[in-house]
N, C-alpha and C. Protein backbone atom coordinates (compact mmCIF):
# COMPACT_ATOMS: atom_id res chain seq x y z
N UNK A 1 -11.18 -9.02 19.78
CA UNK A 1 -10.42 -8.21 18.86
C UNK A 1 -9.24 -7.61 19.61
N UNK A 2 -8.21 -7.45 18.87
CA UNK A 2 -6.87 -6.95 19.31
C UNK A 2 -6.66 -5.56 18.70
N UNK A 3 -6.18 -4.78 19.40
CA UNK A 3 -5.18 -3.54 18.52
C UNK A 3 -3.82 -3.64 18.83
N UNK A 4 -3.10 -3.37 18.31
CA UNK A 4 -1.89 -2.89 18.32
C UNK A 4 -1.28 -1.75 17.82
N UNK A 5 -0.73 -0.89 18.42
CA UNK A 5 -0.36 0.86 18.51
C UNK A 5 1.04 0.81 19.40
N UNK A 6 1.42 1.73 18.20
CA UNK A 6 2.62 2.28 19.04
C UNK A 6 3.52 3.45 18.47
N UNK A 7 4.40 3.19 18.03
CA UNK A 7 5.45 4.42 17.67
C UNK A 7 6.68 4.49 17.16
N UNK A 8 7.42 4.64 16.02
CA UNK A 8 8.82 4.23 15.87
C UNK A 8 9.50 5.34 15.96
N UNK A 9 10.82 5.62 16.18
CA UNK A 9 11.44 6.96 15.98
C UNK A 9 12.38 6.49 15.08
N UNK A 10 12.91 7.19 13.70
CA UNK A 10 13.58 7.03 12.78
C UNK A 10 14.57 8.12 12.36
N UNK A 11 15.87 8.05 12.10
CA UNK A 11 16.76 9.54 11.23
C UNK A 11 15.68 9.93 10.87
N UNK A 12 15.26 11.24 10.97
CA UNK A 12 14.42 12.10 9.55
C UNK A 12 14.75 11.84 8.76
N UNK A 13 16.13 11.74 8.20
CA UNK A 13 16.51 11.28 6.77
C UNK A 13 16.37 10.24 6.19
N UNK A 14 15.89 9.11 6.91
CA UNK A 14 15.51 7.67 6.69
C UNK A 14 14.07 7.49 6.60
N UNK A 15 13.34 8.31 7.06
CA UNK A 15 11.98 8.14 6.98
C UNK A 15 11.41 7.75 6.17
N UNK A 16 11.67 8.55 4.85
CA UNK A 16 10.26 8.55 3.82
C UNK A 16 10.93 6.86 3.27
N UNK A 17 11.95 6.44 2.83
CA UNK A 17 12.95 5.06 2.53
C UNK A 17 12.41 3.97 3.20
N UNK A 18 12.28 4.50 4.60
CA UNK A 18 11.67 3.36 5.21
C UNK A 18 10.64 2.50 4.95
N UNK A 19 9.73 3.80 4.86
CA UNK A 19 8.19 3.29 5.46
C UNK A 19 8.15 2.95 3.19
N UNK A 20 8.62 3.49 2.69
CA UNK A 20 8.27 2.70 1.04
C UNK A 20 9.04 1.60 1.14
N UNK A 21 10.08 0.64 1.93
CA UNK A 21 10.24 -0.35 1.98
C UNK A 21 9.44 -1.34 2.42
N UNK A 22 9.01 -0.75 3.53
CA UNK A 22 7.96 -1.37 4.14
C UNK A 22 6.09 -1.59 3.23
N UNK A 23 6.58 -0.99 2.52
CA UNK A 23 5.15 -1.03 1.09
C UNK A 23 4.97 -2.81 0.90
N UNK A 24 5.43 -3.29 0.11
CA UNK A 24 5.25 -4.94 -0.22
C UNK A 24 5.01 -5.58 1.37
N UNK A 25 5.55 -5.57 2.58
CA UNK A 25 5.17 -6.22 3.60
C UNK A 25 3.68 -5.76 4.19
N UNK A 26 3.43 -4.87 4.11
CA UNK A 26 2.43 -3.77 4.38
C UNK A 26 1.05 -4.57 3.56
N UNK A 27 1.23 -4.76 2.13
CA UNK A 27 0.34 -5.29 1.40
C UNK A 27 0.20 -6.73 2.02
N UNK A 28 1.03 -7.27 1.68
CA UNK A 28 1.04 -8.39 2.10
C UNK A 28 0.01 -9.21 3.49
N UNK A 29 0.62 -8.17 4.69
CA UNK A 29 0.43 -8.26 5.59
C UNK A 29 -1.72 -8.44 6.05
N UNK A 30 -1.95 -7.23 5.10
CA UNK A 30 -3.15 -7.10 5.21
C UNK A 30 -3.95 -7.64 4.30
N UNK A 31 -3.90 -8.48 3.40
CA UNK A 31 -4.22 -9.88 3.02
C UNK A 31 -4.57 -11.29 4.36
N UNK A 32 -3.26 -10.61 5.34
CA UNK A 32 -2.87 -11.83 6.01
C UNK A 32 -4.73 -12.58 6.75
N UNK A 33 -4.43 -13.65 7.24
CA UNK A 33 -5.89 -14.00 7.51
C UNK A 33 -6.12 -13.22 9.11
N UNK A 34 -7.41 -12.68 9.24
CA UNK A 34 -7.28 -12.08 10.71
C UNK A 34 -6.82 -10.62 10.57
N UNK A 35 -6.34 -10.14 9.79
CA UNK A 35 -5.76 -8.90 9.58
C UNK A 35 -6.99 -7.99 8.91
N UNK A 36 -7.17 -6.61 10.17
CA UNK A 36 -8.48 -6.34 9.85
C UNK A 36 -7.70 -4.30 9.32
N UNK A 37 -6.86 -4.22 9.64
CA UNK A 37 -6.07 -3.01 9.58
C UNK A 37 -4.86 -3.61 9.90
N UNK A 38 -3.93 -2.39 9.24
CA UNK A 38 -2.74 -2.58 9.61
C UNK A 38 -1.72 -1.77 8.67
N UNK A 39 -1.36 -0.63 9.32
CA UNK A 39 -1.01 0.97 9.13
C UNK A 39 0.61 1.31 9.16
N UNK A 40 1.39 1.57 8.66
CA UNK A 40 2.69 2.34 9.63
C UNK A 40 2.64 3.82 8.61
N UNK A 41 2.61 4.37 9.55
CA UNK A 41 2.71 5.84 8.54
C UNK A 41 3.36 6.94 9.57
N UNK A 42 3.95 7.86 8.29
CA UNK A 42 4.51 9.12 8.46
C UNK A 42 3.48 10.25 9.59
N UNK A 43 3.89 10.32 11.11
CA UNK A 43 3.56 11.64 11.67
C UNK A 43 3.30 12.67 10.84
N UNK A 44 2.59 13.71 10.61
CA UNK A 44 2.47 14.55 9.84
C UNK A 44 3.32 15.88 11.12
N UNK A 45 3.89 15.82 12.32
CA UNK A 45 3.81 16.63 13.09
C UNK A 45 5.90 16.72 13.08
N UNK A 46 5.91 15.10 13.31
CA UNK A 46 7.11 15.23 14.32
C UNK A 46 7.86 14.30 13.05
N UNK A 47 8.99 15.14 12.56
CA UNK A 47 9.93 14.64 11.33
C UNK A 47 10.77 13.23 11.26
N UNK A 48 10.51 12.35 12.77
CA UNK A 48 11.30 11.46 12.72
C UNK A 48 10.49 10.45 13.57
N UNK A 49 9.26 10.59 13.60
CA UNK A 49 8.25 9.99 13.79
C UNK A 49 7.37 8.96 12.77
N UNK A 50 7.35 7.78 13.50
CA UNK A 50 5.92 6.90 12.62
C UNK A 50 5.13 6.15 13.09
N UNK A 51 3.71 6.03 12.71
CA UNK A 51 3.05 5.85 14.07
C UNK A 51 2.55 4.29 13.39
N UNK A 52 2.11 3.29 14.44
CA UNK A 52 2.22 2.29 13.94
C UNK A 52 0.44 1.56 14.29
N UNK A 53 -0.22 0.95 13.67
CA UNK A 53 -1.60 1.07 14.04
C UNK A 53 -2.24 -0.64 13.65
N UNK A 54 -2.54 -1.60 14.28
CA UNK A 54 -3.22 -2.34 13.52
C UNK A 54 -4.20 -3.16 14.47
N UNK A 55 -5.28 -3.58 13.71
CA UNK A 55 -6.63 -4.36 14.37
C UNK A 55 -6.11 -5.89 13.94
N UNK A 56 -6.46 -6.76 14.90
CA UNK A 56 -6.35 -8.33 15.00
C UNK A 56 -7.69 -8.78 15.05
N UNK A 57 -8.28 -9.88 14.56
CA UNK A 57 -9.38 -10.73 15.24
C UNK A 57 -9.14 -11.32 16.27
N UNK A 58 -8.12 -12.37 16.58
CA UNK A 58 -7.81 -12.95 17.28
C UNK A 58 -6.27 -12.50 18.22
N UNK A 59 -5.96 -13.37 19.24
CA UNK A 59 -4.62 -13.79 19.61
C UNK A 59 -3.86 -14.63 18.22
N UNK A 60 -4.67 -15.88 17.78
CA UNK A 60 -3.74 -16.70 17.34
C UNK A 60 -3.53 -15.89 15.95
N UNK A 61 -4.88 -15.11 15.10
CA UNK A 61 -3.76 -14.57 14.03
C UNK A 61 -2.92 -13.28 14.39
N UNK A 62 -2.77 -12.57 15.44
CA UNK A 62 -1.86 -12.05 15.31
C UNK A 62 -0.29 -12.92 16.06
N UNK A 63 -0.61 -13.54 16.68
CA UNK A 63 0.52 -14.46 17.07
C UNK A 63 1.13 -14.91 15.41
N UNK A 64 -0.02 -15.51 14.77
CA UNK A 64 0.48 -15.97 13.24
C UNK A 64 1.40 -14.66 12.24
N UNK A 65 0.94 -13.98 13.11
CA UNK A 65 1.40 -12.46 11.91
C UNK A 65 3.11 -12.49 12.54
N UNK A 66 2.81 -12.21 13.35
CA UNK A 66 3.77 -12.12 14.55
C UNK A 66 5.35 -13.59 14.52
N UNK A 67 5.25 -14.36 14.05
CA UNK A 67 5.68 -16.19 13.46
C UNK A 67 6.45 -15.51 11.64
N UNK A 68 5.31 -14.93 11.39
CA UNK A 68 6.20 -14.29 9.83
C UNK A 68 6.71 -13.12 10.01
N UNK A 69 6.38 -12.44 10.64
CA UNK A 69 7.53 -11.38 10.52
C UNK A 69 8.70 -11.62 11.13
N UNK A 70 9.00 -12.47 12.21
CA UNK A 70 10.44 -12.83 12.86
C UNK A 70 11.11 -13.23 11.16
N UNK A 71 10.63 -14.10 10.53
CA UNK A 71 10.97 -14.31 9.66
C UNK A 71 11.46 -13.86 8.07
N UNK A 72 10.54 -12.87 8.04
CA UNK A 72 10.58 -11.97 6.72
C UNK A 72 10.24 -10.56 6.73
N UNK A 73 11.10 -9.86 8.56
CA UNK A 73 10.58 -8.46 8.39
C UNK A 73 12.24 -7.86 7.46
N UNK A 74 11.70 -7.10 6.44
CA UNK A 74 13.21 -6.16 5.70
C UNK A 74 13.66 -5.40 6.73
N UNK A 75 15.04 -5.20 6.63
CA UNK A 75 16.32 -4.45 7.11
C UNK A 75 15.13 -2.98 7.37
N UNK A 76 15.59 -2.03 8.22
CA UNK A 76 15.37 -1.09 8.61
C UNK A 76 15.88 -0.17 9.31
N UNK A 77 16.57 0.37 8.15
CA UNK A 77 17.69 1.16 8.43
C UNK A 77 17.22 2.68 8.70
N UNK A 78 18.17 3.38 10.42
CA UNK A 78 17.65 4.48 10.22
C UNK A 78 16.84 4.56 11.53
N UNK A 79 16.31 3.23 12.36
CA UNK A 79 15.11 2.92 12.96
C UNK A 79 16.09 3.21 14.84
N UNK A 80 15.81 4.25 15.59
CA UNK A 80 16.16 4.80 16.72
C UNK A 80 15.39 3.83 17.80
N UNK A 81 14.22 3.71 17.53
CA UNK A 81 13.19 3.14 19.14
C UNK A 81 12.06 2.75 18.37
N UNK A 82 11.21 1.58 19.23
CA UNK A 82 9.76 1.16 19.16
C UNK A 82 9.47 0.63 20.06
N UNK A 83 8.38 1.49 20.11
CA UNK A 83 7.65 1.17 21.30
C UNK A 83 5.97 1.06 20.85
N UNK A 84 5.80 -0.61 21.09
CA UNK A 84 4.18 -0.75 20.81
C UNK A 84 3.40 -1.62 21.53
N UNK A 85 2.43 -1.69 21.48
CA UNK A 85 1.51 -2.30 22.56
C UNK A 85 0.27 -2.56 22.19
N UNK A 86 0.24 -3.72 22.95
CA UNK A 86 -1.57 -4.48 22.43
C UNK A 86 -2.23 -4.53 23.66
N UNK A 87 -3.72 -4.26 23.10
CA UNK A 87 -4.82 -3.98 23.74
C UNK A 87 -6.16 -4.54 23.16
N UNK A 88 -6.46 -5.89 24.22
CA UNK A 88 -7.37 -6.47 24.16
C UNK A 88 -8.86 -5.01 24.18
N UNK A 89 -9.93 -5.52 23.04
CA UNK A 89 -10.83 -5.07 22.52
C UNK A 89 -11.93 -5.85 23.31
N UNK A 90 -12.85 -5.26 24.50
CA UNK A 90 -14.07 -6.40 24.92
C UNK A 90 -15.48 -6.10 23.39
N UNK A 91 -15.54 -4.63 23.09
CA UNK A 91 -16.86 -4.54 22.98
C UNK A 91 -15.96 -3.31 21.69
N UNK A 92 -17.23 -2.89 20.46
CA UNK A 92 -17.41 -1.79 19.98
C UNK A 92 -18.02 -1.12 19.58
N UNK A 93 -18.74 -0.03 19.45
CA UNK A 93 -19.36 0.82 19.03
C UNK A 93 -19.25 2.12 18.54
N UNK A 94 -20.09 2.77 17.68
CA UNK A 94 -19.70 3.70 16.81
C UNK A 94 -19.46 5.12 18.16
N UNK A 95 -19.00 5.93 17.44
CA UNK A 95 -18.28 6.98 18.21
C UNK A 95 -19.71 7.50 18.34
N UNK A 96 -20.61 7.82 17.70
CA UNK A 96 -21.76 8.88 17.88
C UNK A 96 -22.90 7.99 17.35
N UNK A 97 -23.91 8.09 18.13
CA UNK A 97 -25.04 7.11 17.19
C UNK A 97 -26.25 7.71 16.70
């Protein structure tokens, strides 16, 4: 299993525009095959913040995820920095048992 996490910084004023553009890819996305989560949402803290969150099964479907969005990610206007990162998953278990 894969995660992927990270962070976008956006105008405050572009924020809320953004991330409802990002609605139809969002759906989409988590349909996709292999797609077990997959999040971008509004910081509740920091006004020009969005935090970005998603679980993979594999390498190859997120490589596959990764093949369509070069392709069909929307304009994103407003968008300062991203910074995200994947992290191979060996094992999981519940937080408290």
């Amino acid at each position: 299993m894969l995660i992927v996490a990270g962070t976008g910084y956006v105008d405050p004023d572009h924020r809320a525009a953004l991330l409802e553009g990002l609605v139809p890819s969002l759906r989409r996305v988590r349909t996709a095959p292999g797609c077990l989560e997959y999040v971008v949402a509004a910081d509740p803290i920091e006004p020009d913040r969005v935090n970005i969150y998603e679980r993979w099964e594999s390498q190859t479907h997120l490589d596959a995820h990764l093949a369509d969005v070069a392709q069909t990610a929307p304009p994103m206007p407003g968008v300062r920095s991203v910074e995200v990162m994947r992290y191979e998953i060996s094992g999981v278990s519940p937080l408290q048992s």
